[in-house]
PDB file of N, CA and C in Angstrom:
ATOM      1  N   UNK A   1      -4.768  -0.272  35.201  1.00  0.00           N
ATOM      2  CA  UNK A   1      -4.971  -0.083  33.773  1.00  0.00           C
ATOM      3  C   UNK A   1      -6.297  -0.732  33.407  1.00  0.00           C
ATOM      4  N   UNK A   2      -6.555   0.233  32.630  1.00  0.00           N
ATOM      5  CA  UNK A   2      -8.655  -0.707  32.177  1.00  0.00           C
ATOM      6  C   UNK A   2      -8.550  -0.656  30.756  1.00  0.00           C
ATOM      7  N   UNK A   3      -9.220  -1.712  30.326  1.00  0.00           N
ATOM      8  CA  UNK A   3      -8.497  -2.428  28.721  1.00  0.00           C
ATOM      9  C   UNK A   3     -10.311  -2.319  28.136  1.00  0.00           C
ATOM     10  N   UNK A   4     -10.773  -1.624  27.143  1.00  0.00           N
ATOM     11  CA  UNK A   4     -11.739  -1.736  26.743  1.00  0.00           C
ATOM     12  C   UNK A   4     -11.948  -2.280  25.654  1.00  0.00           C
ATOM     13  N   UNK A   5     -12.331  -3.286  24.843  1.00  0.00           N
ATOM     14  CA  UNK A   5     -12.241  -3.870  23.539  1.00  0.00           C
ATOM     15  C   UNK A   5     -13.447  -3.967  22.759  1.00  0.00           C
ATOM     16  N   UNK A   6     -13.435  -4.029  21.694  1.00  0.00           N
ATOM     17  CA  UNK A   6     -14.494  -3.879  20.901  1.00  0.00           C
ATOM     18  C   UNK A   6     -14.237  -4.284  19.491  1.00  0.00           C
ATOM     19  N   UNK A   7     -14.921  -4.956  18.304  1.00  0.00           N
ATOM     20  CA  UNK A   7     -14.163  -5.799  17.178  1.00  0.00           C
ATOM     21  C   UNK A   7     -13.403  -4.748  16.362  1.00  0.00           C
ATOM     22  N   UNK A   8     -13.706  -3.090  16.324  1.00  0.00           N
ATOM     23  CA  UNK A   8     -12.990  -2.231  15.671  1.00  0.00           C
ATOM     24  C   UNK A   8     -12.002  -1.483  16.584  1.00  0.00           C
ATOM     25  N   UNK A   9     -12.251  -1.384  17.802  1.00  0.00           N
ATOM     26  CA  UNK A   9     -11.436  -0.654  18.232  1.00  0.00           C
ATOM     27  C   UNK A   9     -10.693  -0.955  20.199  1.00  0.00           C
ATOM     28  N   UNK A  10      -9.842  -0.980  20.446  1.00  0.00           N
ATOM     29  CA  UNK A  10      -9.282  -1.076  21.655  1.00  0.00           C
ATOM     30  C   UNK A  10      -8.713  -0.049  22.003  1.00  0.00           C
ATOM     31  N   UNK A  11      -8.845   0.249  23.517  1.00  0.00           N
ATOM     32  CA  UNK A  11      -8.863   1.537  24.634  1.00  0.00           C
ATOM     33  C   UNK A  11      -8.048   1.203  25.458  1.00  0.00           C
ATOM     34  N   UNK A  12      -7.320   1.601  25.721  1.00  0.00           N
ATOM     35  CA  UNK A  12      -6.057   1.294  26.648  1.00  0.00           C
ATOM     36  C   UNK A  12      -5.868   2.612  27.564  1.00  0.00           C
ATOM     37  N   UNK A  13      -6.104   2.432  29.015  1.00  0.00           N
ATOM     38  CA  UNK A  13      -6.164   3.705  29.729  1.00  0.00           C
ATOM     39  C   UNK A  13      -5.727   3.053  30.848  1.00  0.00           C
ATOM     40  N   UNK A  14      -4.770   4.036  31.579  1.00  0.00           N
ATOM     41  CA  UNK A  14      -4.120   3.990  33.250  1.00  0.00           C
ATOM     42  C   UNK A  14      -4.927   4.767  34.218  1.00  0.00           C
ATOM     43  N   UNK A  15      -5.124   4.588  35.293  1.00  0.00           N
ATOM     44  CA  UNK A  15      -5.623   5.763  36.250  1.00  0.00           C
ATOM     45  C   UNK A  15      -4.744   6.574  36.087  1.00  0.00           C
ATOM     46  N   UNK A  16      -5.732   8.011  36.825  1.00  0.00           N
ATOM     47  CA  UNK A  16      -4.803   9.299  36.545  1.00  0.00           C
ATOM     48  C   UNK A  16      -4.323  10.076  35.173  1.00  0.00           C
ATOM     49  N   UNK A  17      -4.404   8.993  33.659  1.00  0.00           N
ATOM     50  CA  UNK A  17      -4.229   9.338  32.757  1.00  0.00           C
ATOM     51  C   UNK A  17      -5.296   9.705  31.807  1.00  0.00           C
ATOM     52  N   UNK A  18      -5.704  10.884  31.671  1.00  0.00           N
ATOM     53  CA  UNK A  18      -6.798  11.277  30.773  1.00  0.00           C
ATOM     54  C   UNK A  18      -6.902  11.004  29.474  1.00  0.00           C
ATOM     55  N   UNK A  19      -5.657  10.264  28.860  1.00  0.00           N
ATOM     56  CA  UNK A  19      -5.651  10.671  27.496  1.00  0.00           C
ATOM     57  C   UNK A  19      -5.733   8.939  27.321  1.00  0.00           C
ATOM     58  N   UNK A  20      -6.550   8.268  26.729  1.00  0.00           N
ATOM     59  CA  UNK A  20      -6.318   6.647  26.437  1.00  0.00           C
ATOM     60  C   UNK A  20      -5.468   6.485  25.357  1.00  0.00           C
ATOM     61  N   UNK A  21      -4.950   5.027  25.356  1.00  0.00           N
ATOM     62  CA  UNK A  21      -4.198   4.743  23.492  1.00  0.00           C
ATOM     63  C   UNK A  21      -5.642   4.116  22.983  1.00  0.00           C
ATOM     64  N   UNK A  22      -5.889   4.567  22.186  1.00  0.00           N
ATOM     65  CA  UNK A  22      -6.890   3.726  21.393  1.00  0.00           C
ATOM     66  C   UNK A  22      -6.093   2.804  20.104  1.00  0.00           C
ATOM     67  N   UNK A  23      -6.276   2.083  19.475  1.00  0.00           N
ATOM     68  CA  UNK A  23      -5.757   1.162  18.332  1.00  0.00           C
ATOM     69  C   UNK A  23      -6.885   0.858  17.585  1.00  0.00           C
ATOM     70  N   UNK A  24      -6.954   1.226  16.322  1.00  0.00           N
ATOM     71  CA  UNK A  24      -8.071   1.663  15.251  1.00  0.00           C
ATOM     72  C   UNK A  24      -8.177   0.160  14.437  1.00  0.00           C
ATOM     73  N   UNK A  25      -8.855  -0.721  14.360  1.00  0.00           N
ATOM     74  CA  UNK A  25      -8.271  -2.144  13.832  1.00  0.00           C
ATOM     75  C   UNK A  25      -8.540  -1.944  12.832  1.00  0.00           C
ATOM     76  N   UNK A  26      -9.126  -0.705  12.447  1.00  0.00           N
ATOM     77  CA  UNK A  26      -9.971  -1.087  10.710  1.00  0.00           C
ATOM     78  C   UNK A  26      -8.381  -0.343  10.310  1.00  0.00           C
ATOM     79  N   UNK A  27      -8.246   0.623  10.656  1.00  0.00           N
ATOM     80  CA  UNK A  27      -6.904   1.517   9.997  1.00  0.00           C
ATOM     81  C   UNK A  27      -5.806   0.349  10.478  1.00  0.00           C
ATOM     82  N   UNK A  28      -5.315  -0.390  11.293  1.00  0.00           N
ATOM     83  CA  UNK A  28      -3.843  -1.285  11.233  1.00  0.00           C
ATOM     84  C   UNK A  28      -4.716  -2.289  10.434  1.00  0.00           C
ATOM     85  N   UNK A  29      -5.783  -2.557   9.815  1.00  0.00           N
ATOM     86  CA  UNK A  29      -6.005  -3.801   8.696  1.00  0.00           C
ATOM     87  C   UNK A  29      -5.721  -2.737   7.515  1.00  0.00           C
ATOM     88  N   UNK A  30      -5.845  -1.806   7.256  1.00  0.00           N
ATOM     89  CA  UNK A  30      -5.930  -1.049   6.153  1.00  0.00           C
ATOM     90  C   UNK A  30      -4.328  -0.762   5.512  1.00  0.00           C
ATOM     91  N   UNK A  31      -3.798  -0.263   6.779  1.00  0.00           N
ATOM     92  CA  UNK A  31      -2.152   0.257   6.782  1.00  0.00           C
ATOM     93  C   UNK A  31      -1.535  -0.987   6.339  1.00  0.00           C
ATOM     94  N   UNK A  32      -1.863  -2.299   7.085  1.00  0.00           N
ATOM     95  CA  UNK A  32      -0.942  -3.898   6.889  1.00  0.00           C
ATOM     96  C   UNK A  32      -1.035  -4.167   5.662  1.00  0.00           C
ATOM     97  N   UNK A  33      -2.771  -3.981   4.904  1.00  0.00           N
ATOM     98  CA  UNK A  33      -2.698  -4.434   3.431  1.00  0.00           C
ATOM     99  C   UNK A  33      -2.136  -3.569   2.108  1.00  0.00           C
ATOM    100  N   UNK A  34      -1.635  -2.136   3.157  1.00  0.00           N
ATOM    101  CA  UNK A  34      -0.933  -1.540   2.081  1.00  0.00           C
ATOM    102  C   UNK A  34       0.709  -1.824   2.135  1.00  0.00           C
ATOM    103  N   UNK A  35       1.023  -2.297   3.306  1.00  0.00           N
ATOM    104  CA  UNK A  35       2.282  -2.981   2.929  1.00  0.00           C
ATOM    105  C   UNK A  35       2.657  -4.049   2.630  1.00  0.00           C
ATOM    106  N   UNK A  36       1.209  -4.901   2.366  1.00  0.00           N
ATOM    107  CA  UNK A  36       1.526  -6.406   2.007  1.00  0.00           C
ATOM    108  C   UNK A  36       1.547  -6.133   0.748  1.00  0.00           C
ATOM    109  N   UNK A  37       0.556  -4.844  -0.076  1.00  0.00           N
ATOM    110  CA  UNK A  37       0.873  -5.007  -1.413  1.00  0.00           C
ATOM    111  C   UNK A  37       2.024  -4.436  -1.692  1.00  0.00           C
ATOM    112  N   UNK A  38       2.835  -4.156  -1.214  1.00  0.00           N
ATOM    113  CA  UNK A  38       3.909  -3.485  -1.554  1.00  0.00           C
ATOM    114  C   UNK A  38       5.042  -4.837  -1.754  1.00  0.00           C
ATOM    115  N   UNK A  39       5.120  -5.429  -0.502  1.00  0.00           N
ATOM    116  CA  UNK A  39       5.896  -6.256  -0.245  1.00  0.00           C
ATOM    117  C   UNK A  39       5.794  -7.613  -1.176  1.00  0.00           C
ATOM    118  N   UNK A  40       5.410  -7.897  -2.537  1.00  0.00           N
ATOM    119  CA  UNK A  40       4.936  -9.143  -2.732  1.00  0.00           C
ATOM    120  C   UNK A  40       5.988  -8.949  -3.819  1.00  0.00           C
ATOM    121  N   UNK A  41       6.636 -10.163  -3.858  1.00  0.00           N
ATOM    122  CA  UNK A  41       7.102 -10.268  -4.724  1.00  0.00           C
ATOM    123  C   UNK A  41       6.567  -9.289  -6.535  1.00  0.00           C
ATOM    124  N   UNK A  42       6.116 -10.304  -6.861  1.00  0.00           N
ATOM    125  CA  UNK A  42       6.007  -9.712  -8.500  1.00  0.00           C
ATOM    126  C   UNK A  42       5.224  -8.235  -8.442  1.00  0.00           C
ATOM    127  N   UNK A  43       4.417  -7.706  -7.210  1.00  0.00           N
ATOM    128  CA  UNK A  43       4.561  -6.739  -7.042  1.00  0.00           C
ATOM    129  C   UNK A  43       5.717  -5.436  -7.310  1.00  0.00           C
ATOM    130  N   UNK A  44       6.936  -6.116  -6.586  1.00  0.00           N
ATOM    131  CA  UNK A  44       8.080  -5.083  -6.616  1.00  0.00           C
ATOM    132  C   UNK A  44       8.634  -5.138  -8.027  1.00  0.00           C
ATOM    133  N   UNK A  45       8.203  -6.259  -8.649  1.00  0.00           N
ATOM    134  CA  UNK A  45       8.982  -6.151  -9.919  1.00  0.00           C
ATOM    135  C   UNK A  45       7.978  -5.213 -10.858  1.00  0.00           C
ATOM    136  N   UNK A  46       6.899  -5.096 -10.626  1.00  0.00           N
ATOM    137  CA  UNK A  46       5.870  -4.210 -11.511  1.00  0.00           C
ATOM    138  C   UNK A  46       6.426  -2.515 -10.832  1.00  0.00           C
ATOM    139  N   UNK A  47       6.683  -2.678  -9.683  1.00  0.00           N
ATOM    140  CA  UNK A  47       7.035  -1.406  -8.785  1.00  0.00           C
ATOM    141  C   UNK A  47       8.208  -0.856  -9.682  1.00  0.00           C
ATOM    142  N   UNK A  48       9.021  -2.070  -9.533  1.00  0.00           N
ATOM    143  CA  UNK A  48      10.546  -1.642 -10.309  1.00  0.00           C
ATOM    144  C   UNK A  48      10.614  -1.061 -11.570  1.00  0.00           C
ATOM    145  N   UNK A  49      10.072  -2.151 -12.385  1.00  0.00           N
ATOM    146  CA  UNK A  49       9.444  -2.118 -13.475  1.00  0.00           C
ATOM    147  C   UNK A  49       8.757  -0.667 -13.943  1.00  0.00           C
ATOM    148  N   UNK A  50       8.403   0.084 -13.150  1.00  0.00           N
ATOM    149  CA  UNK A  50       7.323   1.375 -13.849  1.00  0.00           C
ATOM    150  C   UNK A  50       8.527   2.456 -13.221  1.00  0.00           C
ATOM    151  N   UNK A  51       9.636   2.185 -12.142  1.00  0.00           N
ATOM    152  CA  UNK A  51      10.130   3.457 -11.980  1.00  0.00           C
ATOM    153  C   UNK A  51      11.283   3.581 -12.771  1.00  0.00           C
ATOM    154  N   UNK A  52      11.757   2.503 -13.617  1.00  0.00           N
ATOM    155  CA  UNK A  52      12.721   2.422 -14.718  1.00  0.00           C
ATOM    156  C   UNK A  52      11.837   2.847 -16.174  1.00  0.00           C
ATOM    157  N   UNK A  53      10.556   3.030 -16.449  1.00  0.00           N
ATOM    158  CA  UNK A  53       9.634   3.077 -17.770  1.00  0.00           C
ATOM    159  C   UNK A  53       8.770   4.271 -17.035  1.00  0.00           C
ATOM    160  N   UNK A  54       8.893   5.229 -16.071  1.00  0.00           N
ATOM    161  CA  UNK A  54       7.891   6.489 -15.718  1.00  0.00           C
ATOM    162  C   UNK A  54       6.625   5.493 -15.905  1.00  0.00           C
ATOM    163  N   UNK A  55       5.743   5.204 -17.176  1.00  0.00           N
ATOM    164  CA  UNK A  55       4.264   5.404 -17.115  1.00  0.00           C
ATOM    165  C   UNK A  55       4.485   4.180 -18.447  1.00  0.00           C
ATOM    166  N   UNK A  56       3.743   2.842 -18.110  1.00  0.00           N
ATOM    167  CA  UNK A  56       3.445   2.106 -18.721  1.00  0.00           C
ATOM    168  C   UNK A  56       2.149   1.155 -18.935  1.00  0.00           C
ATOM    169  N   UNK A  57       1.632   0.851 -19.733  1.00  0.00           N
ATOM    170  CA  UNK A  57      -0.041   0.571 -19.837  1.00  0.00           C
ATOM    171  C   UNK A  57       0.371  -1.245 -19.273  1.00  0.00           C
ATOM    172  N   UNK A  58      -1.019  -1.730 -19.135  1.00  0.00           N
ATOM    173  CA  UNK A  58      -1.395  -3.281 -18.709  1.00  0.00           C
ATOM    174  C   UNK A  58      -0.551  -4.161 -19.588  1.00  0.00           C
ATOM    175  N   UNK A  59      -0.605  -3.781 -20.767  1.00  0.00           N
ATOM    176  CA  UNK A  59       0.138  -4.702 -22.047  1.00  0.00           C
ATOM    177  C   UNK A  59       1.183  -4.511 -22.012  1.00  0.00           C
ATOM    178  N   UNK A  60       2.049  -3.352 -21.921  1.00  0.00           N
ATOM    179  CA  UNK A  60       3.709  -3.003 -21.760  1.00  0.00           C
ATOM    180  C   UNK A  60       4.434  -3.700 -20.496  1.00  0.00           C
ATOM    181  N   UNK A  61       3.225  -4.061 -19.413  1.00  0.00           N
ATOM    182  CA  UNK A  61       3.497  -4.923 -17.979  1.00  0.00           C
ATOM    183  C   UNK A  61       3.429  -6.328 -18.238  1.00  0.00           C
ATOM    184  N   UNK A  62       2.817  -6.413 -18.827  1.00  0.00           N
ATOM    185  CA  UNK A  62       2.655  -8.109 -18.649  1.00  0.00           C
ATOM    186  C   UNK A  62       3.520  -8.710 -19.734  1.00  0.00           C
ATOM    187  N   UNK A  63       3.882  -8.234 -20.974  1.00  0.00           N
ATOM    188  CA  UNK A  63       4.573  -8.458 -21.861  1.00  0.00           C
ATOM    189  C   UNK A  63       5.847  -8.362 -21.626  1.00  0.00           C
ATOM    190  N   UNK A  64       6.451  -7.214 -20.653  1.00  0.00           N
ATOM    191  CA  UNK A  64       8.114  -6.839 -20.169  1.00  0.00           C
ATOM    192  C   UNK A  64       8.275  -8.290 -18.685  1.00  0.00           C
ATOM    193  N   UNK A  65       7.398  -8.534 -18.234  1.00  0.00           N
ATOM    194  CA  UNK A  65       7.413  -9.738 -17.102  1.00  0.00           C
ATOM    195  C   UNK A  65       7.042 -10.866 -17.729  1.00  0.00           C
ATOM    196  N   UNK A  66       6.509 -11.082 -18.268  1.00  0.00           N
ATOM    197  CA  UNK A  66       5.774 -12.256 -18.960  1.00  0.00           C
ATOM    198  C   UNK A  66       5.302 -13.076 -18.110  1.00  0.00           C
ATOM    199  N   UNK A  67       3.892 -12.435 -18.302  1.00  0.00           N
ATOM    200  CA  UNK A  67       3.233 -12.552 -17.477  1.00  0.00           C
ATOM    201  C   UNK A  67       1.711 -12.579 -18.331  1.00  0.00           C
ATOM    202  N   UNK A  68       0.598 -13.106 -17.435  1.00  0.00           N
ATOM    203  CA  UNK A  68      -0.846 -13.531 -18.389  1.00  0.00           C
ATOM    204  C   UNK A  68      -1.290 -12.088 -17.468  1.00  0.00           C
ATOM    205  N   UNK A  69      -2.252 -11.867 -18.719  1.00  0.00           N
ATOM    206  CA  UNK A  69      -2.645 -10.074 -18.610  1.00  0.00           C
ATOM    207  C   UNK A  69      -3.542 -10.499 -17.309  1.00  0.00           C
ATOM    208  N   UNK A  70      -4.208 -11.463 -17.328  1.00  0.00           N
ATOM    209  CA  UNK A  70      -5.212 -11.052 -16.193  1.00  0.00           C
ATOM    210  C   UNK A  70      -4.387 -11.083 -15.059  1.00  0.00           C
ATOM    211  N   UNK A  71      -3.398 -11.384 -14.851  1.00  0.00           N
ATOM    212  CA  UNK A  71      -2.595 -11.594 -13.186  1.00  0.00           C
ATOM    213  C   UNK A  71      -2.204 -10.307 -12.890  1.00  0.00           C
ATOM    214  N   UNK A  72      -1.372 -10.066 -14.313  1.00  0.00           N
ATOM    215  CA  UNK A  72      -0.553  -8.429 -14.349  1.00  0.00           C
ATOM    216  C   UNK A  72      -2.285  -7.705 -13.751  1.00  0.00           C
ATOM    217  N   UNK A  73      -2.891  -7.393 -14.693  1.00  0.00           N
ATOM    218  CA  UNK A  73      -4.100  -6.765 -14.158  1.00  0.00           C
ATOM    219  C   UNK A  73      -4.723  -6.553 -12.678  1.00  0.00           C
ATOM    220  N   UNK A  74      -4.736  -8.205 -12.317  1.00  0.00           N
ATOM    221  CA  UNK A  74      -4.918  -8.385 -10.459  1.00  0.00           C
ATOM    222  C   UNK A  74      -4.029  -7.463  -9.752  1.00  0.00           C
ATOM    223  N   UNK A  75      -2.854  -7.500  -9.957  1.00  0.00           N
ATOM    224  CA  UNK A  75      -1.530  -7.244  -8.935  1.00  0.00           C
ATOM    225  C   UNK A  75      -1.546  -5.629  -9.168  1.00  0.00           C
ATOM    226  N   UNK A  76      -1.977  -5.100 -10.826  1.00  0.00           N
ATOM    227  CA  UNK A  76      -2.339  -3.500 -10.349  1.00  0.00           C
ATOM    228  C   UNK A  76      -3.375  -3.230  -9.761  1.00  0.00           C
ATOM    229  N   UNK A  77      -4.281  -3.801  -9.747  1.00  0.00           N
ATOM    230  CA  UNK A  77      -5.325  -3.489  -9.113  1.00  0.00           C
ATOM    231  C   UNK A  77      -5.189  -3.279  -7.593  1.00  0.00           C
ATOM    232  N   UNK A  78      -4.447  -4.247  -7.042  1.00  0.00           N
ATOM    233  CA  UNK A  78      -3.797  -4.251  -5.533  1.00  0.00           C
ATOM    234  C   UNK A  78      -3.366  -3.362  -5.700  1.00  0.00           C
ATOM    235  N   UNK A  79      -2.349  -2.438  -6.041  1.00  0.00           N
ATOM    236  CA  UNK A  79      -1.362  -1.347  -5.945  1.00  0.00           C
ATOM    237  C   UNK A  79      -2.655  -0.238  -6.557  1.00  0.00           C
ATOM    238  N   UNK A  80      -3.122  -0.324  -7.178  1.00  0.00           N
ATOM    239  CA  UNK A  80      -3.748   1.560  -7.325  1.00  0.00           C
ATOM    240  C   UNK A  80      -4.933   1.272  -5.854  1.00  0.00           C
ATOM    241  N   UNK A  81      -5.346  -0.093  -5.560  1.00  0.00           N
ATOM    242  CA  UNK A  81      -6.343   0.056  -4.214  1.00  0.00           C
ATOM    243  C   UNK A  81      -5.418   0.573  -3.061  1.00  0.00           C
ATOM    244  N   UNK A  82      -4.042   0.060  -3.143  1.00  0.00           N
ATOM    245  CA  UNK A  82      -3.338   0.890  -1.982  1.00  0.00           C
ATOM    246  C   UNK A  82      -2.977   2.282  -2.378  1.00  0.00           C
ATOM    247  N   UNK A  83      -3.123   2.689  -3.316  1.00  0.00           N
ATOM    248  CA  UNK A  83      -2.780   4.514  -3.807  1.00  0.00           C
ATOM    249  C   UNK A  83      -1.171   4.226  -4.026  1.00  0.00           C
ATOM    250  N   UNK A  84      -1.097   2.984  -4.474  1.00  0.00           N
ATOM    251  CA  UNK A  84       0.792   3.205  -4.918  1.00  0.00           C
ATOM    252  C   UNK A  84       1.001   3.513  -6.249  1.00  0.00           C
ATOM    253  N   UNK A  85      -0.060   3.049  -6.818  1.00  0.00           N
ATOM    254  CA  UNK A  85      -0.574   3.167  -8.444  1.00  0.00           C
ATOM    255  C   UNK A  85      -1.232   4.209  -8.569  1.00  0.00           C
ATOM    256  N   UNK A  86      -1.049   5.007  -9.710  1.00  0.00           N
ATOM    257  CA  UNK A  86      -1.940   6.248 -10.483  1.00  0.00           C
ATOM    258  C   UNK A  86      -2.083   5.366 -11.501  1.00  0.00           C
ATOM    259  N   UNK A  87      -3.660   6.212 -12.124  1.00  0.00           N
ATOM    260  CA  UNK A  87      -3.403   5.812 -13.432  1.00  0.00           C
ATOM    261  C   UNK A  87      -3.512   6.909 -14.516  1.00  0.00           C
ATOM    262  N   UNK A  88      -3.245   7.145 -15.542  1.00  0.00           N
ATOM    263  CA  UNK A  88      -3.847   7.930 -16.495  1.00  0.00           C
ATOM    264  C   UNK A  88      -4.308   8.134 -17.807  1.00  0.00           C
ATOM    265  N   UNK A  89      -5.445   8.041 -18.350  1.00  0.00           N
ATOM    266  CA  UNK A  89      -5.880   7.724 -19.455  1.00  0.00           C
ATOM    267  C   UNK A  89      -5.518   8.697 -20.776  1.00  0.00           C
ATOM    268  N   UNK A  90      -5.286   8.193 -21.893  1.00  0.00           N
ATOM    269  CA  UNK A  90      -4.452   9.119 -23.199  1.00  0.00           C
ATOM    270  C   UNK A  90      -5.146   8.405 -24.264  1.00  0.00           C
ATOM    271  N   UNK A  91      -6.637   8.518 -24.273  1.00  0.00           N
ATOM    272  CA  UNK A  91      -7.081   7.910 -25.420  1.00  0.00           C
ATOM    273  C   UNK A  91      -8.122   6.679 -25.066  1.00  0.00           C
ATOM    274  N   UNK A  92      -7.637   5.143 -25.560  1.00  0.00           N
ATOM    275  CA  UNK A  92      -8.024   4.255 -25.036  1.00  0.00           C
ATOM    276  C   UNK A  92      -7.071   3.423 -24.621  1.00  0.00           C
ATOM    277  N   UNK A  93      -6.217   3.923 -24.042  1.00  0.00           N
ATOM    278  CA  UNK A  93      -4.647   3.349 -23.214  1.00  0.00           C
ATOM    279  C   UNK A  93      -5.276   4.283 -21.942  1.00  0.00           C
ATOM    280  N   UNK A  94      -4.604   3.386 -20.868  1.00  0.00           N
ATOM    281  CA  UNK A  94      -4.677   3.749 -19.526  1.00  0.00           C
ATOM    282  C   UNK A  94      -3.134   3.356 -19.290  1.00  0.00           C
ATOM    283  N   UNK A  95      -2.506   4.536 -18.668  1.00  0.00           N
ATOM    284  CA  UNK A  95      -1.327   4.518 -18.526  1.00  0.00           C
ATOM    285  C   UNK A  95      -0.892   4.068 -16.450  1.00  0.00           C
ATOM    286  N   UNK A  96      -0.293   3.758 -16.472  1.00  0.00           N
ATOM    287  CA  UNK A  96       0.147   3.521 -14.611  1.00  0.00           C
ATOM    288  C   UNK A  96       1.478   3.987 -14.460  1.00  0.00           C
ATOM    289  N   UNK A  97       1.513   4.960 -13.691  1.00  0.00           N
ATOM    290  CA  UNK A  97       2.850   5.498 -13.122  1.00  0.00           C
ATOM    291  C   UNK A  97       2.617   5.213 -11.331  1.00  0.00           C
ATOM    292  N   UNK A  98       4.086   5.028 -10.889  1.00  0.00           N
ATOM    293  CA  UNK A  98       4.049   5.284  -9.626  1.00  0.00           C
ATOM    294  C   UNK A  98       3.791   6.435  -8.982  1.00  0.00           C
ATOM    295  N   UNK A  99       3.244   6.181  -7.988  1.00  0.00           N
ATOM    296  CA  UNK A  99       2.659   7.869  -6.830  1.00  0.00           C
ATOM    297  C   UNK A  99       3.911   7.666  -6.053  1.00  0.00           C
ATOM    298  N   UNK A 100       4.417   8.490  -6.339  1.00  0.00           N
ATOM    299  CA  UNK A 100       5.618   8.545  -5.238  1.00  0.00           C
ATOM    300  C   UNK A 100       5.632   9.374  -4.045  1.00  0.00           C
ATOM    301  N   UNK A 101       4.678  10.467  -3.678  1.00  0.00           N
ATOM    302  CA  UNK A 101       3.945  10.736  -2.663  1.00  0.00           C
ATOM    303  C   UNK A 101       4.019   9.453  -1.654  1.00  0.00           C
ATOM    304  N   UNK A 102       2.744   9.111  -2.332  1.00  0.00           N
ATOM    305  CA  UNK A 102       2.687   7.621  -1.398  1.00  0.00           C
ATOM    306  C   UNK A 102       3.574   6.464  -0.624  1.00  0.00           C
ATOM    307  N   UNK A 103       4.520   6.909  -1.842  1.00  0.00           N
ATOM    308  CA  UNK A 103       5.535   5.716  -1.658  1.00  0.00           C
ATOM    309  C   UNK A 103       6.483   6.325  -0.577  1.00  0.00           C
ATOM    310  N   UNK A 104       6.931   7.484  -0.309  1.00  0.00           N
ATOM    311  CA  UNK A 104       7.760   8.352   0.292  1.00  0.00           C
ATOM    312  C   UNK A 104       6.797   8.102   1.666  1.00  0.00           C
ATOM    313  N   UNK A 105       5.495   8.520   2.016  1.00  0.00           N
ATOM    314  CA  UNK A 105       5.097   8.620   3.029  1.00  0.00           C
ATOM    315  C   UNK A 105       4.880   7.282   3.559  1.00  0.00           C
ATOM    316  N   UNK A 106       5.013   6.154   2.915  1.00  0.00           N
ATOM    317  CA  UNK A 106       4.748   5.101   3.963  1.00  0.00           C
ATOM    318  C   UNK A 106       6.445   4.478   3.938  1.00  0.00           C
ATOM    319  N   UNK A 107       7.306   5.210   3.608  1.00  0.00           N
ATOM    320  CA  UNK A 107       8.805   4.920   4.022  1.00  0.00           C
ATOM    321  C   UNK A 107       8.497   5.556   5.073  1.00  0.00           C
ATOM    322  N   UNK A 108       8.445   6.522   4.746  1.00  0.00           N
ATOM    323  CA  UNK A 108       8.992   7.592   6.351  1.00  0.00           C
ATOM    324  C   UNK A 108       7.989   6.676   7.496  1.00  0.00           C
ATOM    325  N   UNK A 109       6.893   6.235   7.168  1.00  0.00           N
ATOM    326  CA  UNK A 109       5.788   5.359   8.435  1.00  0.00           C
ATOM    327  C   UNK A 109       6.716   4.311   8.673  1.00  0.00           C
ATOM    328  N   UNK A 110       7.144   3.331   8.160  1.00  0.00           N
ATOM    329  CA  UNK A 110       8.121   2.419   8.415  1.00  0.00           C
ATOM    330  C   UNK A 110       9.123   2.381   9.265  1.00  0.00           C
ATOM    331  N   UNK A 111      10.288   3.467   8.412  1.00  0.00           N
ATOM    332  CA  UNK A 111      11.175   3.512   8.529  1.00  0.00           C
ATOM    333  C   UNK A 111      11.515   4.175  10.334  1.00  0.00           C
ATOM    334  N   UNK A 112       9.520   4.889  10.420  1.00  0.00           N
ATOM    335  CA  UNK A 112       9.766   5.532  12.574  1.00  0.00           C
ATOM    336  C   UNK A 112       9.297   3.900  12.739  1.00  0.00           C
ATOM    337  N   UNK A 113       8.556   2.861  12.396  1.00  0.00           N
ATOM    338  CA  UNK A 113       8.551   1.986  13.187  1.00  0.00           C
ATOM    339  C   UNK A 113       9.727   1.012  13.296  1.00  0.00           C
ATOM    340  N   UNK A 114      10.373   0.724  12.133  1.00  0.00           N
ATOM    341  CA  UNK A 114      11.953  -0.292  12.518  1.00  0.00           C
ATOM    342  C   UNK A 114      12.662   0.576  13.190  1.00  0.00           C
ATOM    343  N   UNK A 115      12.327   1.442  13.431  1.00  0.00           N
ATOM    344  CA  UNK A 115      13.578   2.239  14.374  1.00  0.00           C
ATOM    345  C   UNK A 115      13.483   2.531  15.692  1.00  0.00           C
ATOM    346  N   UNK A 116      12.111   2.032  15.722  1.00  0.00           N
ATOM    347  CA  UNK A 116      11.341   1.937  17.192  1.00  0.00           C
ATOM    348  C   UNK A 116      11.813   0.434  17.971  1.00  0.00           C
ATOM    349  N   UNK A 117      12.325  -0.471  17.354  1.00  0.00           N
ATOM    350  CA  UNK A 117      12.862  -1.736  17.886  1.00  0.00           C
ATOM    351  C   UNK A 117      14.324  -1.825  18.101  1.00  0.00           C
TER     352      UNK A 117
END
């Protein structure tokens, strides 16, 4: 087996086998920080929080958690950088609903890896 490494990417190849595993580090840093934002606490409660209210603005979040707008603000910002968050504007309100696309496809990513152990 010949192990090729490099800071973005690792090559994993057997003799006889044409096809290598490669492991993409920028995509498993990318994939990990979309399930760390998922996984954070007051995260799930903003998560929870918007699939019980469809589509609620920055002020309807931080006011239903009580919570200081700039944190509420941080923690969406994490979630629309992972695409778990939409947003949509109606004026000068910006509204946030969950992408449930998103949310569905990184169950199903999960749910083949715990089942892989």
């Amino acid at each position: 087996m010949s192990i090729r490494l490099s800071k973005e990417v690792l090559v994993l190849s057997k003799p006889g086998n044409e096809e290598p595993i490669t492991v993409n580090y920028d995509l498993l840093r990318r994939a990990v920080l979309t399930l760390r934002a998922i996984n954070h606490p007051l995260r799930k409660d903003i998560i929870a929080l918007l699939e019980q209210n469809e589509k609620m603005t920055v002020t309807d979040i931080y006011i239903k958690l009580r919570l200081e707008q700039s944190v509420a603000s941080q923690h969406l910002a994490i979630l629309r950088k992972a695409n778990v968050l939409q947003t949509e504007r109606d004026g000068k309100f910006i509204y946030y609903t969950i992408n449930k696309n998103r949310i569905s496809e990184i169950m199903q990513i999960v749910e083949q890896l715990a089942q892989a152990n």
